[in-house]
PDB file of N, CA and C in Angstrom:
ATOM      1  N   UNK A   1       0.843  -1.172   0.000  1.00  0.00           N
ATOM      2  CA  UNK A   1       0.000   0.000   0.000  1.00  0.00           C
ATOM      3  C   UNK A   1       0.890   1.238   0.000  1.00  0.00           C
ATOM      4  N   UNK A   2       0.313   2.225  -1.059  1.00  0.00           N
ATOM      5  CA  UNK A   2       1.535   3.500  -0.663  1.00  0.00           C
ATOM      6  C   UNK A   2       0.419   4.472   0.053  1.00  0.00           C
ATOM      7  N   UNK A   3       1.108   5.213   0.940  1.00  0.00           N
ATOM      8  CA  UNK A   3       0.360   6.224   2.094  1.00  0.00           C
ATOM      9  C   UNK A   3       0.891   7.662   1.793  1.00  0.00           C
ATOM     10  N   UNK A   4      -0.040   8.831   0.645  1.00  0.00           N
ATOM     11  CA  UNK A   4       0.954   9.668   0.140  1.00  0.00           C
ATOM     12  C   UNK A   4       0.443  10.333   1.097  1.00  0.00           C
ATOM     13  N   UNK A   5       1.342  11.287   1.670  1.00  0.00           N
ATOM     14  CA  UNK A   5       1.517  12.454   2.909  1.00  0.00           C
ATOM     15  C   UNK A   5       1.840  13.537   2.319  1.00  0.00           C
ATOM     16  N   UNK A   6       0.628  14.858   2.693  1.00  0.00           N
ATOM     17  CA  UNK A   6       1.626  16.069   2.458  1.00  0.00           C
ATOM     18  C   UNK A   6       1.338  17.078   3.734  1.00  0.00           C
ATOM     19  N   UNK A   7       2.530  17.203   3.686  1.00  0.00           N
ATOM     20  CA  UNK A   7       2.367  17.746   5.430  1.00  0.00           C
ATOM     21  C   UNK A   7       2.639  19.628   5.413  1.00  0.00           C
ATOM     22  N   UNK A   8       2.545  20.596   5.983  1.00  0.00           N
ATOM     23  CA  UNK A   8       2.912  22.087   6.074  1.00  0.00           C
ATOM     24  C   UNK A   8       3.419  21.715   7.219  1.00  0.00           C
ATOM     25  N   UNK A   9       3.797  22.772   8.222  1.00  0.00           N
ATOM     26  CA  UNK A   9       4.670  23.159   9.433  1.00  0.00           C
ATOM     27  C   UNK A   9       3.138  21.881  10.445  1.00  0.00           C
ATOM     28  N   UNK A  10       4.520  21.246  11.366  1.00  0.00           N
ATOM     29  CA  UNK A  10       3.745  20.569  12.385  1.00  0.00           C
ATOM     30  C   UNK A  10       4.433  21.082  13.595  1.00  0.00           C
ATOM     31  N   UNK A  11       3.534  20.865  14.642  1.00  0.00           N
ATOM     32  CA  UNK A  11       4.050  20.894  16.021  1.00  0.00           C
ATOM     33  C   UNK A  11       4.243  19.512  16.975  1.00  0.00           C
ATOM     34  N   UNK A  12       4.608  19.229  17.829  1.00  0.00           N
ATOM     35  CA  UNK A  12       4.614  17.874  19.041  1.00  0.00           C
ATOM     36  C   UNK A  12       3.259  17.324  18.977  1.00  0.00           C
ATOM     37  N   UNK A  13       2.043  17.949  19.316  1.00  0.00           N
ATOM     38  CA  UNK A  13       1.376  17.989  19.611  1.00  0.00           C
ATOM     39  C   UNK A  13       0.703  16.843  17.918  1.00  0.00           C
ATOM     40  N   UNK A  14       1.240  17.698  17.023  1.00  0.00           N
ATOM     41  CA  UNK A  14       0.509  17.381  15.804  1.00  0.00           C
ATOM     42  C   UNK A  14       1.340  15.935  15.208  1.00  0.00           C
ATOM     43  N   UNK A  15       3.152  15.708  15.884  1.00  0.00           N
ATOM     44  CA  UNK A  15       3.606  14.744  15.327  1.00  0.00           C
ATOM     45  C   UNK A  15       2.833  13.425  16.275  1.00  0.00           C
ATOM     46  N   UNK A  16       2.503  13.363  17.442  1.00  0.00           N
ATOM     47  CA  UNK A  16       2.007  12.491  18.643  1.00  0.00           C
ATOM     48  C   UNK A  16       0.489  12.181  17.696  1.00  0.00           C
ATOM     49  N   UNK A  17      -0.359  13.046  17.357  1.00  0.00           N
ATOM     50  CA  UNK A  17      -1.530  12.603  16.587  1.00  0.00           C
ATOM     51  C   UNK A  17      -1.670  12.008  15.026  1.00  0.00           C
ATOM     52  N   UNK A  18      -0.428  12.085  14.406  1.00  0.00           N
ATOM     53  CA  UNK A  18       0.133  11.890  13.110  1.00  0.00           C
ATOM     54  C   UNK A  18       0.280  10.324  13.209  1.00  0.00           C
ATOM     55  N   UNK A  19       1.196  10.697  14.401  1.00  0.00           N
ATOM     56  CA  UNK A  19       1.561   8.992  14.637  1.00  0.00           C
ATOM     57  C   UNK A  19       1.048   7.854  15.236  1.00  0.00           C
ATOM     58  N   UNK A  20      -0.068   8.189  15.648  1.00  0.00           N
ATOM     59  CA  UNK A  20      -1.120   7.096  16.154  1.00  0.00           C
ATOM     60  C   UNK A  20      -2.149   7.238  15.015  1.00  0.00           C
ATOM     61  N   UNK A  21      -2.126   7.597  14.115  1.00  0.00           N
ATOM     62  CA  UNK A  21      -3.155   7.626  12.949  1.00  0.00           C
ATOM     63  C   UNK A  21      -2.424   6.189  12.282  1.00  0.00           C
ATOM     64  N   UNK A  22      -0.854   6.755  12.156  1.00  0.00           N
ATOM     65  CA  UNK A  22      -0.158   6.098  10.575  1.00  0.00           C
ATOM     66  C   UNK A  22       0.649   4.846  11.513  1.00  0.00           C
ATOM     67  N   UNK A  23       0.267   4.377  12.774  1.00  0.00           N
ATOM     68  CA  UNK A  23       0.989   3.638  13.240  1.00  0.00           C
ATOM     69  C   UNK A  23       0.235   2.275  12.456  1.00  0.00           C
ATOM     70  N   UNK A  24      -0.976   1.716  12.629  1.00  0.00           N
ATOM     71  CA  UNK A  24      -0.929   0.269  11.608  1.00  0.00           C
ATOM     72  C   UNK A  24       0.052   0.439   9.979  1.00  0.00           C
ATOM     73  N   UNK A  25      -0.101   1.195   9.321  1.00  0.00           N
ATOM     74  CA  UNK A  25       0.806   1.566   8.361  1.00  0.00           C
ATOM     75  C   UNK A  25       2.061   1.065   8.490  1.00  0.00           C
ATOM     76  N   UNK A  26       2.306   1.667   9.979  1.00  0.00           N
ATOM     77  CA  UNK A  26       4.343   1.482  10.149  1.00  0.00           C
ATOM     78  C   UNK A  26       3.904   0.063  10.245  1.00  0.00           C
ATOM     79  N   UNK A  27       3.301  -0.374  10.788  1.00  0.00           N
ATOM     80  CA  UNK A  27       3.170  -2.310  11.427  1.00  0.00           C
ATOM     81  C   UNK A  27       3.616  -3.044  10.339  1.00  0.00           C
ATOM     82  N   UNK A  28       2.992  -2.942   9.248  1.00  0.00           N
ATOM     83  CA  UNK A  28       2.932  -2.929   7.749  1.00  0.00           C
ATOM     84  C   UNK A  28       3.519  -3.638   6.644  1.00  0.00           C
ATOM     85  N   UNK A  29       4.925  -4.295   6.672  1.00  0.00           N
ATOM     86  CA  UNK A  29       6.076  -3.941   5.714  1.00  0.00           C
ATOM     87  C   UNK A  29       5.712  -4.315   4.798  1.00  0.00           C
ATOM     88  N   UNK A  30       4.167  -4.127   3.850  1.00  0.00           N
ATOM     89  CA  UNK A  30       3.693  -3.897   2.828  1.00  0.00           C
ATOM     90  C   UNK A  30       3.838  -2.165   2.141  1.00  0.00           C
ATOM     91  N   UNK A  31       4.365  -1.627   3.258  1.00  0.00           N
ATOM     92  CA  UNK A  31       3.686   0.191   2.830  1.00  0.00           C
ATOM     93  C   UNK A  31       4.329   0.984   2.546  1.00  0.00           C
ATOM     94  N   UNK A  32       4.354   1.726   1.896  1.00  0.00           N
ATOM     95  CA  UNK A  32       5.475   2.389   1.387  1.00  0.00           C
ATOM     96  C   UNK A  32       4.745   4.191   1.630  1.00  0.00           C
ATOM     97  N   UNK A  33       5.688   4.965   2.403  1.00  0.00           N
ATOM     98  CA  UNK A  33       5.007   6.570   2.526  1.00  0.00           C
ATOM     99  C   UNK A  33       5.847   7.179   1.414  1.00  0.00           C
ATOM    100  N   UNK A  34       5.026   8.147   1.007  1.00  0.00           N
ATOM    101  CA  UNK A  34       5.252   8.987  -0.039  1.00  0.00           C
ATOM    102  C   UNK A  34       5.385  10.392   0.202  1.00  0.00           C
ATOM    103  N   UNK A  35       6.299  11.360   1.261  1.00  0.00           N
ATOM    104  CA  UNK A  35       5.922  12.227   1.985  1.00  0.00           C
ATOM    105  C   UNK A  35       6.431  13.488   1.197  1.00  0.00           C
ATOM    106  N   UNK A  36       5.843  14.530   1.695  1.00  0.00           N
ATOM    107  CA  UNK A  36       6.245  16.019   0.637  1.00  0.00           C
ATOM    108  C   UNK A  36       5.527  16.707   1.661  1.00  0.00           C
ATOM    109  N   UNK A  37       6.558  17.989   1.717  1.00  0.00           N
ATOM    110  CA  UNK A  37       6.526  19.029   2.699  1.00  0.00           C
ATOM    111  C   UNK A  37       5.439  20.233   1.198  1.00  0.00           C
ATOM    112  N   UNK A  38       5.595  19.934  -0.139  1.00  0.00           N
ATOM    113  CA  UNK A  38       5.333  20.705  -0.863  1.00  0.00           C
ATOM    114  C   UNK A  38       5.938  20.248  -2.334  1.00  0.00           C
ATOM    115  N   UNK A  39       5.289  19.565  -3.239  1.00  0.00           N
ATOM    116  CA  UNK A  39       5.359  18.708  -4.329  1.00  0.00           C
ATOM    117  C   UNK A  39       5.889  19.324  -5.232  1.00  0.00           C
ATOM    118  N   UNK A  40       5.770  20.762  -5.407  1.00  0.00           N
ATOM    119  CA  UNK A  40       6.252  21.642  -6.825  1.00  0.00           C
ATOM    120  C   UNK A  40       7.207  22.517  -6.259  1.00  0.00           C
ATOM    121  N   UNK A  41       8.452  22.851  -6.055  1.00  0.00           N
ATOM    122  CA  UNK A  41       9.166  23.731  -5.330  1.00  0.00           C
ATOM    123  C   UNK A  41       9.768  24.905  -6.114  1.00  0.00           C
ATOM    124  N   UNK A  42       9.139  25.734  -6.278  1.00  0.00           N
ATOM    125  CA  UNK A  42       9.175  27.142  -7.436  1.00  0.00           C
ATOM    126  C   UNK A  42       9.008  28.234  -6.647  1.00  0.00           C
ATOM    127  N   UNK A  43      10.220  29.244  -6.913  1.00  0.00           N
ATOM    128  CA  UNK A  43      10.040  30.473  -6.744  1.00  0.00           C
ATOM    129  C   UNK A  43      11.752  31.031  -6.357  1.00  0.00           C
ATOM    130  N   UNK A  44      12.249  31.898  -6.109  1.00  0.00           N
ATOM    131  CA  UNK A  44      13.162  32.220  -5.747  1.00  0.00           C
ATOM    132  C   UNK A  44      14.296  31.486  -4.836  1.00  0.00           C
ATOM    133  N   UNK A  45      13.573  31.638  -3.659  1.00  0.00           N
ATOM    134  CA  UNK A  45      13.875  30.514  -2.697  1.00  0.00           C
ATOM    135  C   UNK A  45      14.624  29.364  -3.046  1.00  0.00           C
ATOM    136  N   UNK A  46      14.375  28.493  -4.142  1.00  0.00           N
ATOM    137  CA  UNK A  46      14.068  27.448  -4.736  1.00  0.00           C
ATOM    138  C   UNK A  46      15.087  27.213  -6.245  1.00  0.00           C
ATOM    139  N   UNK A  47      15.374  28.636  -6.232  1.00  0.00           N
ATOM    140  CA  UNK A  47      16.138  28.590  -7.885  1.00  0.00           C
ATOM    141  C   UNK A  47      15.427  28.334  -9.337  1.00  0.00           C
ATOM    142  N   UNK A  48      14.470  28.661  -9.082  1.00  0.00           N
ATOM    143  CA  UNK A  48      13.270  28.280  -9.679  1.00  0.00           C
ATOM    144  C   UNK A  48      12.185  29.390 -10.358  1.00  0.00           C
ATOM    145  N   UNK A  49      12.329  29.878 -11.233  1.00  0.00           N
ATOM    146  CA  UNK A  49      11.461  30.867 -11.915  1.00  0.00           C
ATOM    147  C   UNK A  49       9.963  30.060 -12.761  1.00  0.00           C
ATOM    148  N   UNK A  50       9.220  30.954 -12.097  1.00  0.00           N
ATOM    149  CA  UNK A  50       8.405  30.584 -13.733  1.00  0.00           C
ATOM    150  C   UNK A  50       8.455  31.045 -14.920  1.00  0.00           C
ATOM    151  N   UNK A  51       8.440  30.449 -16.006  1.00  0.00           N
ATOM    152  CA  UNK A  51       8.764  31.409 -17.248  1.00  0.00           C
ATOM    153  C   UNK A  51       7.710  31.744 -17.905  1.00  0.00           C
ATOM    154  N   UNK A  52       7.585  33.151 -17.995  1.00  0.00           N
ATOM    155  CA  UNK A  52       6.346  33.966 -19.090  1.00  0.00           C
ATOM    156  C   UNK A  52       6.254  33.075 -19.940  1.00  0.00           C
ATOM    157  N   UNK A  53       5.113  32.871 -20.518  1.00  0.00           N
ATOM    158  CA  UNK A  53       4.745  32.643 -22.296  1.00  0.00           C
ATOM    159  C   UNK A  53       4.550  31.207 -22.521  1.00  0.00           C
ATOM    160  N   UNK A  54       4.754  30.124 -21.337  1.00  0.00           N
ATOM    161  CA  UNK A  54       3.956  29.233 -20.747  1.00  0.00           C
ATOM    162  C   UNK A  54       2.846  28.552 -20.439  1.00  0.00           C
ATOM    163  N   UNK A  55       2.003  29.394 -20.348  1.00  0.00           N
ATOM    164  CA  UNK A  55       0.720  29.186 -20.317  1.00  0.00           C
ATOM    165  C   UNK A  55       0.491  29.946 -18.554  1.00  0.00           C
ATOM    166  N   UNK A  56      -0.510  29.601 -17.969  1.00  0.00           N
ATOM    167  CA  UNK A  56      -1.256  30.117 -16.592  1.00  0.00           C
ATOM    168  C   UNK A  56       0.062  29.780 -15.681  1.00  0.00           C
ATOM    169  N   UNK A  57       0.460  30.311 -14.372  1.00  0.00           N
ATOM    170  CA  UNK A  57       1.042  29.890 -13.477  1.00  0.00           C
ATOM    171  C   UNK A  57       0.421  28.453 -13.070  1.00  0.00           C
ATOM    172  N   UNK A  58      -0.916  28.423 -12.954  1.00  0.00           N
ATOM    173  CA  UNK A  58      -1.612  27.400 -12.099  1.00  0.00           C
ATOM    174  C   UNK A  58      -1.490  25.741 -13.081  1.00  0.00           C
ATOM    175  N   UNK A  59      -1.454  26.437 -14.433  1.00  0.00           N
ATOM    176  CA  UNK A  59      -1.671  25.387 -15.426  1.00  0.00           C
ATOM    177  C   UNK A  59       0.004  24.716 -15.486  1.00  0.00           C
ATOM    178  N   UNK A  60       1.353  25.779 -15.485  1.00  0.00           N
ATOM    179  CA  UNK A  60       2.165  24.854 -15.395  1.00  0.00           C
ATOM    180  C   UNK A  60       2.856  24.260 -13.891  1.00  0.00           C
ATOM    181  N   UNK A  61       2.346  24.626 -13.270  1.00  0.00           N
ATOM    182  CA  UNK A  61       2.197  23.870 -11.825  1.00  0.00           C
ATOM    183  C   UNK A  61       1.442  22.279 -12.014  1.00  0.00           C
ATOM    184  N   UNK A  62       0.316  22.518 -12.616  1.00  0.00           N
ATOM    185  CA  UNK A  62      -0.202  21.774 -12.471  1.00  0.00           C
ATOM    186  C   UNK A  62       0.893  20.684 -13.647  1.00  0.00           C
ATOM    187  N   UNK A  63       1.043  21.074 -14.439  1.00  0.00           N
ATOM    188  CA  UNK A  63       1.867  20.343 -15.751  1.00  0.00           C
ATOM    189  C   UNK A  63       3.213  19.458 -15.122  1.00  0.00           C
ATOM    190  N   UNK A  64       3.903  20.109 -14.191  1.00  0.00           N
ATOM    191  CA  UNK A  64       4.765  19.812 -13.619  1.00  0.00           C
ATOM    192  C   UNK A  64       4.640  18.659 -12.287  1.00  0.00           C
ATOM    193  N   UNK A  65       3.221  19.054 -11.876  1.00  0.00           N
ATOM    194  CA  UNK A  65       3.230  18.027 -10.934  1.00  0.00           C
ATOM    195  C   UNK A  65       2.859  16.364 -11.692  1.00  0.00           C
ATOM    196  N   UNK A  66       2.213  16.556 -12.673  1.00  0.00           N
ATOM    197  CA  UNK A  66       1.760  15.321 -13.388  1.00  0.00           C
ATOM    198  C   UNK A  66       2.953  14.487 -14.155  1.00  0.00           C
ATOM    199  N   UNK A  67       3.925  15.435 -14.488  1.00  0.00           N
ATOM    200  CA  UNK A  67       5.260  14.684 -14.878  1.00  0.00           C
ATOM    201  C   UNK A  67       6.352  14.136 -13.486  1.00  0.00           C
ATOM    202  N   UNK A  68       5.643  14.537 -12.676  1.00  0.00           N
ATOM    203  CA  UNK A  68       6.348  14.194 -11.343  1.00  0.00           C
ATOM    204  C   UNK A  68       6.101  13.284 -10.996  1.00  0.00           C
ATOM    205  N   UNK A  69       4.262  13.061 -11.106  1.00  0.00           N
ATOM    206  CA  UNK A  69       3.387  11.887 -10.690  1.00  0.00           C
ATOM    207  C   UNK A  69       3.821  10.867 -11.710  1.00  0.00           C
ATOM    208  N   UNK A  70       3.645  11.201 -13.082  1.00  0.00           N
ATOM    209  CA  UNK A  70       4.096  10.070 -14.336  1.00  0.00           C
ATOM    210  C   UNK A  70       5.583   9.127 -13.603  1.00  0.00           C
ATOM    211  N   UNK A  71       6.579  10.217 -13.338  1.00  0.00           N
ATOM    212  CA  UNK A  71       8.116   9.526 -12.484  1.00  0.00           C
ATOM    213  C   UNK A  71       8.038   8.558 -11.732  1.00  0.00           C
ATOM    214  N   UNK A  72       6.772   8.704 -10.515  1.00  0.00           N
ATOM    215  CA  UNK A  72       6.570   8.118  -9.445  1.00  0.00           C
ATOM    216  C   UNK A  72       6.198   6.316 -10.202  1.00  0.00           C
ATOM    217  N   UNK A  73       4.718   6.677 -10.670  1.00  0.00           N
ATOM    218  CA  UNK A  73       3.965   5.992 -10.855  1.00  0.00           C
ATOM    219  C   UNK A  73       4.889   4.987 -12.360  1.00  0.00           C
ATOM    220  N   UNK A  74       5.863   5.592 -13.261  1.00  0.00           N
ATOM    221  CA  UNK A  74       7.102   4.681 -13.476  1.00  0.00           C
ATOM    222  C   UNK A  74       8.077   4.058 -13.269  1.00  0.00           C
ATOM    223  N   UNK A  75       7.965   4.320 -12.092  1.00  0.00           N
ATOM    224  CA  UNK A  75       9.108   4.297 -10.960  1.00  0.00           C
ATOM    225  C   UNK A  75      10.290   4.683 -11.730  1.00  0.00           C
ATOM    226  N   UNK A  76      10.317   5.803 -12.207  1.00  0.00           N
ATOM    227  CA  UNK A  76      11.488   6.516 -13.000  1.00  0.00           C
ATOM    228  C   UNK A  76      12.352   7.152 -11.944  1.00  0.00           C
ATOM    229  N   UNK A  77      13.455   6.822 -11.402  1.00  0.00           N
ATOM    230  CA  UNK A  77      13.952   8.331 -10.507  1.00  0.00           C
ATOM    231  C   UNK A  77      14.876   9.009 -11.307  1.00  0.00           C
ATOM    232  N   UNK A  78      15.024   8.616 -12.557  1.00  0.00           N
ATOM    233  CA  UNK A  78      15.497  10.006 -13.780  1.00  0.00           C
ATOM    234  C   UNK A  78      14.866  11.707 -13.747  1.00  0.00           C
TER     235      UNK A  78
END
């Protein structure tokens, strides 16, 4: 089973409730987690521009995450 996770900023409080959710999971060694703090990593920060003339911001976000997903789901890590 894969268990995809996407997590923002956690606290103690939030890793203690995380982990009694996903603990049959860990029991598991069928399972595989798939975790991401944030799937598309663009912007300055990041080294990462979007480029004008592209199409929508939202549309090549979205373009980018589906060639990410295609990687996964080929198990490509190229």
């Amino acid at each position: 089973m894969i268990v995809p996770i996407m997590v923002g900023e956690v606290n103690e409080k939030m890793i203690t409730q995380y982990a009694e959710v996903l603990k049959p999971y860990f029991e598991d060694p069928g399972t595989i987690f798939l975790v991401s703090s944030d799937f598309c990593h663009w912007g300055e920060r990041f080294d990462y521009q979007y480029c004008e003339g592209k199409g929508k911001i939202w549309e090549r976000i979205q373009s980018l995450d589906m060639e990410g997903i295609k990687h996964i789901q080929d198990k490509n890590c190229q």
